[in-house]
Protein backbone atom coordinates (compact mmCIF):
# COMPACT_ATOMS: atom_id res chain seq x y z
CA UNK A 1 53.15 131.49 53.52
CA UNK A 2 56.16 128.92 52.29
CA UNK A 3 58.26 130.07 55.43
CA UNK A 4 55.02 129.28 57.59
CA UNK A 5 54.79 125.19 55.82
CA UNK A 6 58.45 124.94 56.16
CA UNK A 7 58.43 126.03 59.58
CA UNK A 8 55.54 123.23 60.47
CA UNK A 9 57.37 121.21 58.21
CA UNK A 10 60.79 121.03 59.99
CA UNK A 11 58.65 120.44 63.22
CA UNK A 12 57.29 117.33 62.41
CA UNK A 13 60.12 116.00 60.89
CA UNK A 14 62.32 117.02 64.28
CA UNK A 15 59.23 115.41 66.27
CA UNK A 16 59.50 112.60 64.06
CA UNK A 17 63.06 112.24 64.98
CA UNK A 18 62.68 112.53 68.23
CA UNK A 19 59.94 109.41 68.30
CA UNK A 20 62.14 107.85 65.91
CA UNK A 21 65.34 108.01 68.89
CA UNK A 22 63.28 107.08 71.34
CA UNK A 23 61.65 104.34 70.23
CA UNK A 24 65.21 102.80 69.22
CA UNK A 25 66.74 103.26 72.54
CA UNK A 26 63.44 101.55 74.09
CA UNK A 27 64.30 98.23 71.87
CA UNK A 28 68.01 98.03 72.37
CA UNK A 29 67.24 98.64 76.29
CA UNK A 30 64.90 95.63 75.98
CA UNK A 31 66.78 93.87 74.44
CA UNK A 32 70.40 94.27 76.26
CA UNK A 33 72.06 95.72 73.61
CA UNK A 34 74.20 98.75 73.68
CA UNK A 35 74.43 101.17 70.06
CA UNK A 36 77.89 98.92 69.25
CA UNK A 37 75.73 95.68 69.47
CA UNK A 38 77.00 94.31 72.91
CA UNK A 39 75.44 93.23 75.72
CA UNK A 40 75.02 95.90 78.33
CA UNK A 41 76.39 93.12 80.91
CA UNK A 42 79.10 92.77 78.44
CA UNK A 43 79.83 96.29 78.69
CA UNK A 44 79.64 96.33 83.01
CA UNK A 45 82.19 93.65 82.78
CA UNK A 46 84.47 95.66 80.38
CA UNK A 47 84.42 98.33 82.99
CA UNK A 48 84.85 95.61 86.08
CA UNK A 49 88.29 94.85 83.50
CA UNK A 50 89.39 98.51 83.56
CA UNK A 51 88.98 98.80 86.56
CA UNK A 52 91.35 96.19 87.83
CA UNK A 53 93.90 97.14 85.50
CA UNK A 54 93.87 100.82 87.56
CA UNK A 55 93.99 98.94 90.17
CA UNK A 56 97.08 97.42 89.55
CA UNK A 57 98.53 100.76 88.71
CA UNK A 58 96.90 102.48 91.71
CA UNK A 59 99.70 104.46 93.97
CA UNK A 60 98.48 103.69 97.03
CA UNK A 61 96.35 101.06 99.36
CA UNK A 62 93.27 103.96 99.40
CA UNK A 63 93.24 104.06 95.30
CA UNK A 64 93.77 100.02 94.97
CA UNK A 65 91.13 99.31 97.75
CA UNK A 66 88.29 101.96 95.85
CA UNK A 67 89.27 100.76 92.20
CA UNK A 68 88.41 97.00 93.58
CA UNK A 69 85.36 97.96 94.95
CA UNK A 70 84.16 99.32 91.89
CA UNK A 71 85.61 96.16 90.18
CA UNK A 72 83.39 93.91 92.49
CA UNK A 73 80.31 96.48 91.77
CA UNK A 74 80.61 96.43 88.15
CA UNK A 75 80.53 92.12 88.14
CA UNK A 76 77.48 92.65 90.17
CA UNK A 77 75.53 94.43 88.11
CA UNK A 78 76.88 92.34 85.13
CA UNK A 79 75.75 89.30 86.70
CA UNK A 80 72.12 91.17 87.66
CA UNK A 81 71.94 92.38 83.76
CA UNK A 82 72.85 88.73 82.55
CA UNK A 83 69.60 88.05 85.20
CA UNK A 84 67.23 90.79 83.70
CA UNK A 85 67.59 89.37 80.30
CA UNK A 86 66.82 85.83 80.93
CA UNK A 87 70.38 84.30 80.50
CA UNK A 88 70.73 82.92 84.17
CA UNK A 89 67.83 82.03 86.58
CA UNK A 90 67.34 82.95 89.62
CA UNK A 91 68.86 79.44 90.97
CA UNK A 92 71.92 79.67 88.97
CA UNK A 93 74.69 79.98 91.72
CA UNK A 94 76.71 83.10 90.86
CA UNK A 95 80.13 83.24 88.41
CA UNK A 96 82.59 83.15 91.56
CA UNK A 97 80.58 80.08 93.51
CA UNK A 98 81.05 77.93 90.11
CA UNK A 99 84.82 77.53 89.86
CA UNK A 100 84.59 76.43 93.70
């Protein structure tokens, strides 16, 4: 009988949990913010930063050429996060077209 109300017990509370995770990652997803309290566009350009630093490391023209691709891709989506949460409209002109 006790094992049986522990057993339910311990399943709520992990279902409980469970809710409980979800519902968190919901709000920081709708809100832009990563579990370390950054900005998920914050983050993309982080990675945009690594990956020009492999570039300049790369051994090669193939391995420069791909890690500046995924430089360029990661400031896109960085700029289209920065969009999703309401901190440029759709009018602005983009990060590279400003300094011009």
């Amino acid at each position: 009988m006790i094992l049986d109300i522990l057993v339910v017990l311990f399943f709520v509370l992990g279902f409980a949990l469970i809710l409980w995770i979800i519902v968190e990652q919901r709000r920081d997803v709708l809100h832009g913010l990563s579990k370390r309290g950054m900005k998920q566009s914050d983050l993309y350009r982080q990675n945009a930063e690594n990956c020009m630093l492999m570039a300049e490391a790369a051994q090669g023209k193939p391995a420069y050429n791909r890690y500046k691709l995924m430089e360029l891709a990661w400031l896109a989506l960085a700029e289209e996060q920065d969009w999703l949460d309401g901190e440029r409209s759709t009018v602005d002109p983009p990060e590279k077209a400003k300094g011009k």
